[in-house]
Protein backbone atom coordinates (compact mmCIF):
# COMPACT_ATOMS: atom_id res chain seq x y z
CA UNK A 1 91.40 55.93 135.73
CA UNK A 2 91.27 52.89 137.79
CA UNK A 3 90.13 53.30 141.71
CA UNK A 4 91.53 51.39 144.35
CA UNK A 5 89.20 50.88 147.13
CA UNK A 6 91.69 50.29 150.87
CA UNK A 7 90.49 50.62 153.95
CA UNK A 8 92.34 51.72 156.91
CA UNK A 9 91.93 51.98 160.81
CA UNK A 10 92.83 54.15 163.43
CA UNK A 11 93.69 51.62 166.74
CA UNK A 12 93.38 53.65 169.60
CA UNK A 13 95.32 52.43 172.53
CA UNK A 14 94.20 53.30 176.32
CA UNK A 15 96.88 56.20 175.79
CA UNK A 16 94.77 57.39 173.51
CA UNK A 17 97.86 56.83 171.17
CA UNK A 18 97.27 55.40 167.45
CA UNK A 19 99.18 53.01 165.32
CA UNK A 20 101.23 53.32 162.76
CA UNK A 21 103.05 50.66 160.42
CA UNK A 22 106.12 51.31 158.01
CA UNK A 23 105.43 49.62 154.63
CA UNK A 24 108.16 47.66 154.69
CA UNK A 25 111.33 47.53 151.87
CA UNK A 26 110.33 46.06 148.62
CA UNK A 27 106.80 47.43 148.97
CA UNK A 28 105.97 50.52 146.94
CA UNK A 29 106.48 53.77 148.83
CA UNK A 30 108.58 51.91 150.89
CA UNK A 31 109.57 53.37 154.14
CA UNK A 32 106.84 55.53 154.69
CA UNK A 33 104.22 54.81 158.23
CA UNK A 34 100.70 54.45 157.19
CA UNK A 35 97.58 53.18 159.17
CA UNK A 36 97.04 49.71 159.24
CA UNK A 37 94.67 47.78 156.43
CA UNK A 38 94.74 46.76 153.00
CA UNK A 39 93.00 46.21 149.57
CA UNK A 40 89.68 45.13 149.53
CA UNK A 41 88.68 41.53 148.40
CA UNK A 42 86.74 41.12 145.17
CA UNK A 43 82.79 41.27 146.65
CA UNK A 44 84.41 42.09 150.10
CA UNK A 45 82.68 44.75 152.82
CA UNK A 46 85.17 47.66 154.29
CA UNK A 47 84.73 46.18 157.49
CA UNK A 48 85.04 42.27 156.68
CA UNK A 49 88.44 43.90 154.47
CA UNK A 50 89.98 45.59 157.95
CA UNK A 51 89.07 42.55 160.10
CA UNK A 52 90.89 40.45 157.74
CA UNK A 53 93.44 42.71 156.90
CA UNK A 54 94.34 43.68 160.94
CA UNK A 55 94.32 39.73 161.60
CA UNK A 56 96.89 39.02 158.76
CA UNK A 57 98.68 42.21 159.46
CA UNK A 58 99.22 42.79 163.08
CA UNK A 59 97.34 39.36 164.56
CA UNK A 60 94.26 40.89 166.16
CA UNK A 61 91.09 40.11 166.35
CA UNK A 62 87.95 43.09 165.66
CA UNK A 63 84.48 42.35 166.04
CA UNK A 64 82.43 44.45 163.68
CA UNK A 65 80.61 46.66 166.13
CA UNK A 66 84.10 48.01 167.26
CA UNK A 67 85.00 50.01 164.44
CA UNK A 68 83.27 53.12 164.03
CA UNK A 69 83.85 55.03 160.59
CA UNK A 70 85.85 58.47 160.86
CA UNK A 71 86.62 60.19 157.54
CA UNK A 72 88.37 59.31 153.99
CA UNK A 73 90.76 59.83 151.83
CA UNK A 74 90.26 60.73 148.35
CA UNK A 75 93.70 61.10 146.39
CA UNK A 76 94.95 60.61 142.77
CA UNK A 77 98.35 58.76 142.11
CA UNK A 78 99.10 58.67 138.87
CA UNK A 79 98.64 54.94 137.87
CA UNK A 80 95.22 54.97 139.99
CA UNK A 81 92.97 56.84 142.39
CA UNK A 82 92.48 55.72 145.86
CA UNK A 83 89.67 55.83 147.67
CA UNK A 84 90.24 55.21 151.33
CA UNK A 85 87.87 55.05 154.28
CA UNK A 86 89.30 55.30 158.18
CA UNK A 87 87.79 53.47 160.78
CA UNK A 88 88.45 53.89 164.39
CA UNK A 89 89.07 51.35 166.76
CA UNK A 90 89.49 51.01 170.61
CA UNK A 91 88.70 47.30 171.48
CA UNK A 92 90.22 44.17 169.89
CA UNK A 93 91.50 40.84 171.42
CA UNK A 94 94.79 39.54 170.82
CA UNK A 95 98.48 41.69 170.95
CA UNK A 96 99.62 44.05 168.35
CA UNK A 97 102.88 42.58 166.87
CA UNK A 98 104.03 43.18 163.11
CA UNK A 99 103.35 39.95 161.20
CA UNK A 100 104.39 41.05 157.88
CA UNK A 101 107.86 42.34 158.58
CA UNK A 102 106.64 46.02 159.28
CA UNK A 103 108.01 48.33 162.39
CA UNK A 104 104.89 49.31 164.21
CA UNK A 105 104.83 52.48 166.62
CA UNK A 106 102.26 53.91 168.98
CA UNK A 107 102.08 57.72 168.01
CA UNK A 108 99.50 60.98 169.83
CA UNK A 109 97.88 62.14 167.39
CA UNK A 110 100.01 65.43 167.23
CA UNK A 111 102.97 64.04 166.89
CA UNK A 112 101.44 61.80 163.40
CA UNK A 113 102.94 64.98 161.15
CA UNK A 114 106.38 64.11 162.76
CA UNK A 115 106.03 60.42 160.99
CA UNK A 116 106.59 60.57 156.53
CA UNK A 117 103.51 58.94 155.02
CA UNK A 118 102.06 58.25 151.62
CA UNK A 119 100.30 61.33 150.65
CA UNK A 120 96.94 59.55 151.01
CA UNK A 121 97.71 58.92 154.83
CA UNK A 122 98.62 62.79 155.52
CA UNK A 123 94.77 64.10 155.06
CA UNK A 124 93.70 61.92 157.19
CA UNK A 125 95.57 63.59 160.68
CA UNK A 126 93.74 66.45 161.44
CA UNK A 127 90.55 64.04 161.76
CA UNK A 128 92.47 62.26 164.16
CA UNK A 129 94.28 64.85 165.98
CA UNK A 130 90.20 66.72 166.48
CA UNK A 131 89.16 63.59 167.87
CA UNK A 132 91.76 62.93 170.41
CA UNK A 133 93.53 66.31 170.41
């Protein structure tokens, strides 16, 4: 079976609220919210991936030493099995605005369950909701 190698971050507003995107229609799993980032590049580093991936996405700039790794999600679709680090990240320069024709919403941590996401996303919640509670 074929892995897929995405990584994904966990922006952290002053709120301590996090980010969420809904994969837009046309996209597979369509409709669902997800944490921002994307498929790594052939030869790529996770972190080069998400500072490319949050600057095409969302229009931000990260420096490396801002994102500090969290947990992962391990999870088998059928056509391939995803392997998918989380990053946190608190500091980046620019404004959050959905490039790509996403929705983007600011979410506690709790309240993440209340939001459908691809079941690779949904593992990754209590991680966030024991870090800022």
């Amino acid at each position: 079976m074929k892995i897929l190698l995405v990584a994904a971050v966990a922006l952290i507003d002053v709120d301590d609220r996090v980010l969420i995107a809904q994969r837009p229609p046309g996209k597979a799993l369509a409709g669902l919210w997800e944490f921002p980032g994307g498929k790594f590049d052939v030869g790529e580093r996770p972190e080069a991936c998400l500072i490319r991936e949050l600057k095409e996405e969302i229009g931000i700039d990260v420096k490396e030493d801002c994102l500090a790794p969290l947990t992962f999600a391990s999870y088998a679709y059928p056509e391939f099995h995803l392997l998918m680090p989380l990053w946190v990240c608190r500091r980046w320069e620019g404004i959050v605005q959905p490039l790509e024709g996403q929705s983007l919403k600011w979410v506690k941590a709790p309240q993440l369950r209340d939001y459908p996401m691809p079941p690779a996303d949904a593992p990754l919640i209590p991680a966030l909701i024991d870090l800022l509670g």
